[in-house]
Protein backbone atom coordinates (compact mmCIF):
# COMPACT_ATOMS: atom_id res chain seq x y z
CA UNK A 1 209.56 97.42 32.94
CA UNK A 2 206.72 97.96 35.11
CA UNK A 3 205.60 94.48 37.28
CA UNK A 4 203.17 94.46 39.79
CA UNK A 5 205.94 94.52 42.67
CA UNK A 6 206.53 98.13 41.09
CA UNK A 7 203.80 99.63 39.58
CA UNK A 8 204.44 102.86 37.45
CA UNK A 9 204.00 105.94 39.22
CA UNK A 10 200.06 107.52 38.91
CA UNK A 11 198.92 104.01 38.80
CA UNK A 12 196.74 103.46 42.01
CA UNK A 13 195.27 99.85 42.67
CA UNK A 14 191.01 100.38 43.60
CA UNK A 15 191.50 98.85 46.95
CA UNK A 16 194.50 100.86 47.88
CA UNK A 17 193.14 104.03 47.30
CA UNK A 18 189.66 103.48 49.30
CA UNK A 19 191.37 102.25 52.26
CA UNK A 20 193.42 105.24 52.60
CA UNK A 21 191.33 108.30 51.31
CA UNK A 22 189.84 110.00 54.60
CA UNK A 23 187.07 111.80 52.61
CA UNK A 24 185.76 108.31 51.41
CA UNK A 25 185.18 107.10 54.86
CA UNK A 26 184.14 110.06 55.80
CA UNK A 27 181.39 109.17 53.26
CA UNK A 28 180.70 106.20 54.04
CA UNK A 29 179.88 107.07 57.70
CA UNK A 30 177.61 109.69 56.65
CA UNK A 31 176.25 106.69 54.51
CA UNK A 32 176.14 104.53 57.54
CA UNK A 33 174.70 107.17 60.13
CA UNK A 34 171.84 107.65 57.93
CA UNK A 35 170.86 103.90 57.08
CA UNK A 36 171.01 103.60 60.72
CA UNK A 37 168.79 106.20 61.86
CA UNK A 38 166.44 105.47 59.14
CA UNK A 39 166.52 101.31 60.45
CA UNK A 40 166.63 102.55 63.56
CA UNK A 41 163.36 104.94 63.00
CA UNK A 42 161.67 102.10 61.18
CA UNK A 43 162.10 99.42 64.15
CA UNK A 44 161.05 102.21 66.56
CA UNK A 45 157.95 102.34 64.33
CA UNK A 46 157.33 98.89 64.16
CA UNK A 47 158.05 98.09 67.75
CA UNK A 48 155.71 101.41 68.58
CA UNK A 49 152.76 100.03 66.33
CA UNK A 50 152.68 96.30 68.69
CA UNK A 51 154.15 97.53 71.89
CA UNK A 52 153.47 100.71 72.77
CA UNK A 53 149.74 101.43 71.29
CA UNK A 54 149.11 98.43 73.76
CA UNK A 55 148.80 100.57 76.83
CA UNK A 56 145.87 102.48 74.74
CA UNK A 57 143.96 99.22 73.76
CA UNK A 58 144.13 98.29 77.24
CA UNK A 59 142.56 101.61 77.88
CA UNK A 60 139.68 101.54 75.37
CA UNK A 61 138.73 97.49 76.27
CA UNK A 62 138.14 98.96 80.27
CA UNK A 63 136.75 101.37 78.78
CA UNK A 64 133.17 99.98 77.90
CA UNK A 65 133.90 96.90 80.89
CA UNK A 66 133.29 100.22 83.28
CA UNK A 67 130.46 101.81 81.19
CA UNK A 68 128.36 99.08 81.43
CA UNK A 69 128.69 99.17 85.24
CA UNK A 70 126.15 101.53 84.81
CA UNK A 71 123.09 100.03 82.99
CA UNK A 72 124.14 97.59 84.93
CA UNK A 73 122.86 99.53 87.76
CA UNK A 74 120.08 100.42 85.96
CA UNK A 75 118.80 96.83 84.80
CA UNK A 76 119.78 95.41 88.13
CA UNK A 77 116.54 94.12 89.69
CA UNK A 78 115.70 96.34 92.05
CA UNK A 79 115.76 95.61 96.00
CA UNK A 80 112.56 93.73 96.92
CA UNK A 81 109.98 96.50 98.95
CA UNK A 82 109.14 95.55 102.28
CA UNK A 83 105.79 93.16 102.53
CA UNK A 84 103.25 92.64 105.02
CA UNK A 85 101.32 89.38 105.30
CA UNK A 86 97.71 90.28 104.89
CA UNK A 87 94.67 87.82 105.29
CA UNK A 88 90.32 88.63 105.63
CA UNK A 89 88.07 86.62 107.16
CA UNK A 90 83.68 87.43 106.18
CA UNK A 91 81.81 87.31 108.61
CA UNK A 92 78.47 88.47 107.01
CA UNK A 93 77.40 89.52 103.60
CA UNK A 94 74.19 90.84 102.74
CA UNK A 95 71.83 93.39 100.92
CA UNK A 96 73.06 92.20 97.01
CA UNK A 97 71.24 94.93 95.74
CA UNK A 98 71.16 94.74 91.70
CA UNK A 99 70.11 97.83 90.63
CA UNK A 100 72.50 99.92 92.48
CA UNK A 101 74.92 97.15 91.45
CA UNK A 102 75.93 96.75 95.74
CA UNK A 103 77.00 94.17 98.32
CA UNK A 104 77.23 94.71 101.75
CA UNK A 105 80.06 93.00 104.04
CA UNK A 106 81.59 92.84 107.06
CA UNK A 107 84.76 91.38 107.78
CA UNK A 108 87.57 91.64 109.23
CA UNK A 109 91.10 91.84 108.32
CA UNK A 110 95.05 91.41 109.41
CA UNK A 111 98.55 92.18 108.70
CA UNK A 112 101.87 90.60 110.04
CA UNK A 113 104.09 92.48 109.71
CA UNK A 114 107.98 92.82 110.53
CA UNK A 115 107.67 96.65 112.28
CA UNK A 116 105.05 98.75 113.64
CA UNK A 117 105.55 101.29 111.14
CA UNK A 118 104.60 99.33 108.10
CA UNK A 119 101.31 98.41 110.01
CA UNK A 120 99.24 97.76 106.65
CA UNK A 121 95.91 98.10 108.40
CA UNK A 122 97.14 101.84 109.64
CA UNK A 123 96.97 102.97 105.47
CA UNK A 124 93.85 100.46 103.97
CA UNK A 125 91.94 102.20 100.91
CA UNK A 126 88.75 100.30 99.20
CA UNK A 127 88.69 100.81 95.85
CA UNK A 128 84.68 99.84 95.25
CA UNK A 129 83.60 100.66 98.65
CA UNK A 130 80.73 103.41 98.47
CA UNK A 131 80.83 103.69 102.31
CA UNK A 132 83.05 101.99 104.46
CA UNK A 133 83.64 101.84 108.17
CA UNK A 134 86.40 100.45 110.75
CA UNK A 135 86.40 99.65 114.49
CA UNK A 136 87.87 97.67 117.16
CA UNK A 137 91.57 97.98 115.53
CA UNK A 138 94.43 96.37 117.80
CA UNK A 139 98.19 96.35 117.21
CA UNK A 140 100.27 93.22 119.18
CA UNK A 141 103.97 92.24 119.12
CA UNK A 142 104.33 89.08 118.36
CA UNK A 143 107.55 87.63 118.50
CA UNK A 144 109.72 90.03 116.13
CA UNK A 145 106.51 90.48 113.99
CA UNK A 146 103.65 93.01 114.63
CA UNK A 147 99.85 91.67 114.64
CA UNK A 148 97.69 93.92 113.74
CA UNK A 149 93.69 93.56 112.37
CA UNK A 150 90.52 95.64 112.04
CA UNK A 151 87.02 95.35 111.32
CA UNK A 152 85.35 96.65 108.41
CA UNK A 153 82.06 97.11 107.14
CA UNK A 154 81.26 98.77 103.98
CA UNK A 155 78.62 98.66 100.61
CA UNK A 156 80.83 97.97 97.68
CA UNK A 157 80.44 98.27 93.89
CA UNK A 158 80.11 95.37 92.05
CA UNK A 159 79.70 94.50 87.97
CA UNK A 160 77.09 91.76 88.37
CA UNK A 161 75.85 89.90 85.22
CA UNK A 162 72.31 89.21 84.97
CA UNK A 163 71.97 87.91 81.92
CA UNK A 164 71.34 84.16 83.10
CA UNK A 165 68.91 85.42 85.85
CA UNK A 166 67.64 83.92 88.26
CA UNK A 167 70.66 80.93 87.37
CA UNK A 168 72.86 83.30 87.46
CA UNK A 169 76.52 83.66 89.25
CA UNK A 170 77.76 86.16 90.66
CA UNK A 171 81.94 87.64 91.56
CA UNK A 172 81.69 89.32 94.51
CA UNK A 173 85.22 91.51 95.04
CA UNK A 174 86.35 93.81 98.16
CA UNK A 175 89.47 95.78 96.60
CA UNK A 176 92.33 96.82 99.28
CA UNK A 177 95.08 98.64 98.47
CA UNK A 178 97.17 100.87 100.61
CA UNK A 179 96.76 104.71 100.47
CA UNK A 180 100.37 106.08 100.73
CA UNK A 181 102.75 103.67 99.67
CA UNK A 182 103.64 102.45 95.98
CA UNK A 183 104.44 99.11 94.65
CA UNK A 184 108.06 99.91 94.97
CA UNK A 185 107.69 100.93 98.87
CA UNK A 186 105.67 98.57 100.15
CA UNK A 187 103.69 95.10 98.80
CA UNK A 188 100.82 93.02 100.78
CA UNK A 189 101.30 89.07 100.63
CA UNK A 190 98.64 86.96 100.89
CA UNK A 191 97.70 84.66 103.94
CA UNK A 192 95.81 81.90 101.73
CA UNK A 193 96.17 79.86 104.70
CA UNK A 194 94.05 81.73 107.46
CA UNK A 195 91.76 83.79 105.16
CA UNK A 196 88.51 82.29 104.60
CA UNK A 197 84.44 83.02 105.27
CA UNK A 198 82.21 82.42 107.73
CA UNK A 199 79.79 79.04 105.92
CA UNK A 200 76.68 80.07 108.20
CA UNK A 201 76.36 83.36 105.86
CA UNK A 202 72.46 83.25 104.38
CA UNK A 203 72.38 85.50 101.50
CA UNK A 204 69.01 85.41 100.13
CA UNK A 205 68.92 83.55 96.92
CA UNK A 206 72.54 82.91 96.92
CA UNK A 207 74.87 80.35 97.73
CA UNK A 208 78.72 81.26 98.13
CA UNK A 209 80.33 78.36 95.62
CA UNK A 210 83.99 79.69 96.62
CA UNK A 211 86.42 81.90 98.58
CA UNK A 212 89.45 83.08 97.82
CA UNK A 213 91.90 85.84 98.19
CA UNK A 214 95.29 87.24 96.02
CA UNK A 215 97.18 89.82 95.83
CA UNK A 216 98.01 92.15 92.55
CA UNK A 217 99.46 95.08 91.48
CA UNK A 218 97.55 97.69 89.84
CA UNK A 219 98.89 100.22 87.37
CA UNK A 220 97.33 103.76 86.89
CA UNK A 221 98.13 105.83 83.98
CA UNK A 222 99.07 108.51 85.87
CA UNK A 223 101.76 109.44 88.71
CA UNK A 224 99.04 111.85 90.83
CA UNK A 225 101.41 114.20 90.15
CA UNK A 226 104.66 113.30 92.43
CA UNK A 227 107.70 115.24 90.86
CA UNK A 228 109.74 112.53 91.26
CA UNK A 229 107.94 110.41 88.58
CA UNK A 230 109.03 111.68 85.14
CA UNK A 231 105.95 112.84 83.67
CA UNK A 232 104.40 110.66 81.82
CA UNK A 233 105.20 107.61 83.57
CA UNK A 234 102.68 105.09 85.31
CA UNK A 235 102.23 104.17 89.42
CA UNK A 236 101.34 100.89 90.24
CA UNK A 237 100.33 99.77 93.66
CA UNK A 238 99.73 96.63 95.39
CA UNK A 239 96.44 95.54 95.74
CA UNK A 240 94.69 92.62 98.39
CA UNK A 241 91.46 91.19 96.35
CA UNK A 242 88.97 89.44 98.48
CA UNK A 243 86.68 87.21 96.21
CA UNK A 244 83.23 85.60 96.62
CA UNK A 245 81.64 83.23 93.53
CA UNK A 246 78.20 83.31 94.31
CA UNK A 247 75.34 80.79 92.96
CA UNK A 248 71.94 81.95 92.39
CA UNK A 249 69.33 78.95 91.55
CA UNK A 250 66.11 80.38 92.16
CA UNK A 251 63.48 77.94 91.00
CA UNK A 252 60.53 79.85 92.70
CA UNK A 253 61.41 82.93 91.41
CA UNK A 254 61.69 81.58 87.74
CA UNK A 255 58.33 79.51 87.61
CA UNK A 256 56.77 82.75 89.11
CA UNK A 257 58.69 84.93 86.21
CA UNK A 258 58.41 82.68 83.68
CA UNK A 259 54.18 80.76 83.50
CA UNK A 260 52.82 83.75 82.10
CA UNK A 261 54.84 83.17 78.81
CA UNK A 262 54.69 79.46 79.12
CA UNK A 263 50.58 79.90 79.46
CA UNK A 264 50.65 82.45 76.21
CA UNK A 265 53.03 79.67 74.30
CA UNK A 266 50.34 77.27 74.73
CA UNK A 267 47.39 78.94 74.26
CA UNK A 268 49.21 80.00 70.63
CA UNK A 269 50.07 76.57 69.66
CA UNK A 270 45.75 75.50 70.37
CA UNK A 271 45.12 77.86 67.77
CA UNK A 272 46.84 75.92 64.73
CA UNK A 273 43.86 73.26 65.92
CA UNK A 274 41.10 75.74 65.79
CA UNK A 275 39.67 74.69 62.24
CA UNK A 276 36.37 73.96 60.61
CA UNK A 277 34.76 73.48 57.12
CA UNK A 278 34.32 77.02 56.86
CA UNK A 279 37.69 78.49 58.11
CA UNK A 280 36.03 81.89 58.23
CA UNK A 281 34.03 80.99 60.53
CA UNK A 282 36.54 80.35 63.03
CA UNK A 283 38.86 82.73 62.39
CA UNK A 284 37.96 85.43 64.56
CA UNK A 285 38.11 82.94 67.31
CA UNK A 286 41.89 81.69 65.88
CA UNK A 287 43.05 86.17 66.14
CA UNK A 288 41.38 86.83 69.66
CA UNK A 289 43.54 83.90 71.01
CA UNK A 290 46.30 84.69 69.41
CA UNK A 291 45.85 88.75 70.62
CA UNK A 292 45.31 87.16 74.02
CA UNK A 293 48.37 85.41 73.95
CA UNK A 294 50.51 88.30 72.70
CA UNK A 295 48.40 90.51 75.38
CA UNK A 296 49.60 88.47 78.54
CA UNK A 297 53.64 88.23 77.00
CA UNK A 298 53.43 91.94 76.87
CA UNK A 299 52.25 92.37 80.08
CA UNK A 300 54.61 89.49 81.65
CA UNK A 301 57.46 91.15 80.02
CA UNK A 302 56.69 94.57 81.69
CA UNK A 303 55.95 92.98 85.40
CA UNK A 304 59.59 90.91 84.94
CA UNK A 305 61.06 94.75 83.76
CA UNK A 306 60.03 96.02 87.76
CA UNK A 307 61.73 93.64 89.24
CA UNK A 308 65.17 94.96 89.14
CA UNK A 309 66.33 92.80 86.45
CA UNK A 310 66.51 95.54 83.58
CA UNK A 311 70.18 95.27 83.19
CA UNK A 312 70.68 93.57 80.00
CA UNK A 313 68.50 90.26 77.74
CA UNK A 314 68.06 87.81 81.24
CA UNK A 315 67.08 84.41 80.70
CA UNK A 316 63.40 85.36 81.78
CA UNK A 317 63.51 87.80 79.15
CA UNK A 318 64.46 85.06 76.35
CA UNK A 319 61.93 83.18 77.22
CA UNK A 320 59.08 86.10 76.86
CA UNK A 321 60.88 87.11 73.81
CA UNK A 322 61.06 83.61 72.87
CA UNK A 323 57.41 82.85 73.43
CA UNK A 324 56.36 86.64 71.70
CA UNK A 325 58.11 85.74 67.84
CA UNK A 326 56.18 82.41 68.26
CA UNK A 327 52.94 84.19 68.43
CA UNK A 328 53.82 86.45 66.18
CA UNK A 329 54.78 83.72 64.15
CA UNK A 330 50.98 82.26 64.53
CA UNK A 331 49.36 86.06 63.38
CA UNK A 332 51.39 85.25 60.25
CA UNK A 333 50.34 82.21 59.52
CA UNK A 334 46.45 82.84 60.41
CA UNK A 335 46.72 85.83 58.16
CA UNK A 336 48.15 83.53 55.20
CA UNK A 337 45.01 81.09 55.51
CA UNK A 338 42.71 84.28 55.38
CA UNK A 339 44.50 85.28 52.14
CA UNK A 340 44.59 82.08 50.60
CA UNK A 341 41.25 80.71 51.80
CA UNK A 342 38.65 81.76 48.80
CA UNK A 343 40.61 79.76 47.11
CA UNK A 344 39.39 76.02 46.84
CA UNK A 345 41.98 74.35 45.11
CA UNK A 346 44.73 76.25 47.51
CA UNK A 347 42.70 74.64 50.64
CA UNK A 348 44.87 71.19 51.02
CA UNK A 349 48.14 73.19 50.79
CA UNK A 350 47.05 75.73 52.70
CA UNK A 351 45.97 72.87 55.77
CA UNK A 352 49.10 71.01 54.81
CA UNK A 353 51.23 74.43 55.36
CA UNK A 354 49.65 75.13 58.95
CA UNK A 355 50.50 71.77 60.11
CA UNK A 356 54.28 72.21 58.84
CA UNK A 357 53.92 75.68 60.67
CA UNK A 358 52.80 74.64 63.99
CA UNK A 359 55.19 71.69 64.48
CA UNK A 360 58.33 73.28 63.13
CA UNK A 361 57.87 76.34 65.40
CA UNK A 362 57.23 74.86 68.27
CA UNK A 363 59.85 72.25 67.84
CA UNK A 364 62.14 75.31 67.48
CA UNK A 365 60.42 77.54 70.69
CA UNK A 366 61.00 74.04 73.13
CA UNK A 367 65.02 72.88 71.83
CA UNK A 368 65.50 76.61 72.26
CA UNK A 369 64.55 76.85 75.79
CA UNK A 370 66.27 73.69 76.66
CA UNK A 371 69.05 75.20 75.42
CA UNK A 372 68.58 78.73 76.99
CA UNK A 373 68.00 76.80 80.43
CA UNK A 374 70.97 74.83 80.23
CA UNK A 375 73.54 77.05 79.84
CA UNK A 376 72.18 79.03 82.57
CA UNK A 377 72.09 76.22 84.95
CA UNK A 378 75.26 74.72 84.16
């Protein structure tokens, strides 16, 4: 009888067996190397993918902190060039000359300056200067600082406006900028403080409203050429502007410029009075006025032209213009009443139309005067 104290023989319990068979476990550590270098590969991987990849972030984040250094370099502002203070001081200005467009001035001028070297008065180029001289230079240390000055005469270009003449105001401008050195070697600063004008200067017709100086920096389109501007690119230099405002009220010169046309004005407006029963009577007398008139503008016109003043419509000019459509105006009107005359019943309108003639155009020549003369006196 077979009990499980004594099993029959060939009968082998499942557990029995395993624990004893030495191929089995040999299996099963195969089995159990492999599962462990596969977990161990995976862990590796997984530890590799937040651990070790962190040495190359760390790389690739300094990365572009370092690059920048560069444009950093690049946009940095760049180190302030070295200045000079720079002041003028006019001592005379004369010979306004309009049709050459010229002022003449002497003056003279300074630099303080921290070295000899960067003496500003040693490298001093006038932009609108046609000639230009300098004398009794001097160079003293003052301090730590370097005093140096000049005088200068010269006959410098100007853009004057004459087109409220002889009300008319005038910039005066003496350009300075040095010869050698660009904005980026070398800037002037202003001396507000000292710079200034002699107020005993008599320039004929004018008086000088204001003074003042400032300093900017001028950019040319060019680089002159240096090779170590990339072609292409723009210079800009510092420039010292001395400045002038002139005033010009010249009530002589405008009553002598101006009567002639003021005369023909009212000589045109007697001749919508000239009238009689029989128009045609008078009418010959009514055209030689009016001729007359337009004669004299002509001629006051061309005398105002010789004066120098041919730059442009002056207020002088306006006027003559002014005071020519008027008569012109008149001719117009006289020839109308000629035209419409052998007619009887056209007679009252005709009267009724000069009147309405006469006063709206001169209303119109006198409000546009006033307003001509205004603006150029205020």
């Amino acid at each position: 009888m077979v009990t499980p104290d004594h099993p029959c023989p060939g009968h082998r319990s499942p557990a029995a067996p395993a624990k004893g068979d030495p191929r089995r476990r040999a299996w099963w550590r195969a089995v159990t190397l492999v599962l462990y270098t596969l977990l161990h590969t995976v862990l590796f991987a997984a530890l590799g993918a937040s651990t070790a990849p962190a040495a190359p972030a760390a790389a690739t984040r300094a990365a572009p902190a370092a690059a920048p250094a560069a444009p950093a370099a690049r946009t940095a502002p760049a180190a302030a060039p070295p200045t000079c203070q720079v002041g003028a001081y006019v001592t005379d200005l004369y010979g306004l000359d309009v049709s050459p467009r010229t002022i003449n001035a002497d003056f003279w001028l300074w630099s303080v300056c921290p070295s000899a070297d960067l003496d500003a008065t040693r490298r001093l180029e006038f932009i609108n200067a046609t000639q230009v001289s300098q004398s009794d230079r001097s160079v003293e240390k003052v301090g730590d600082q370097y005093w140096s000055q000049v005088k200068v005469s010269g006959t410098f270009r100007q853009q004057f406006d004459l087109s409220e003449y002889p009300f008319d105001k005038q910039d005066v401008q003496i350009q300075v900028e040095d010869s050698q050195l660009n904005a980026s070697q070398f800037a002037y600063v202003a001396d507000r403080a000292n710079s200034g004008y002699d107020h005993a200067i008599s320039l004929d017709g004018f008086e000088i409203r204001d003074f003042s100086v400032r300093v900017v920096t001028h950019t040319y389109q060019t680089s002159f050429g240096d090779p170590r501007i990339k072609h292409g690119q723009q210079s800009r230099y510092s420039q010292f502007v001395i400045e002038l405002h002139l005033d010009r009220v010249d009530l002589a010169g405008f009553i002598r410029q101006a009567w002639p046309a003021y005369v023909a004005f009212l000589i045109s407006l007697m001749s919508y009075f000239i009238w009689a029963p029989e128009f045609l009577t008078v009418l010959a007398a009514r055209l030689g006025i009016l001729g007359a008139s337009l004669f004299s503008v002509v001629l006051s016109m061309r005398s105002t032209s010789l004066t120098g003043t041919q730059f442009g419509v002056t207020l002088v000019d306006q006027i003559h213009l002014a005071t020519l459509l008027y008569t012109l105006v008149g001719v117009g009107c006289t020839t109308y009443i000629l035209l419409s005359w052998a007619n009887p019943d056209k007679r009252a309108a005709v009267r009724r139309t000069n009147r309405i003639v006469a006063w709206s155009t001169t209303a119109a020549y006198v409000i546009a005067n006033a307003i001509s003369i205004g603006f150029a006196v205020t």
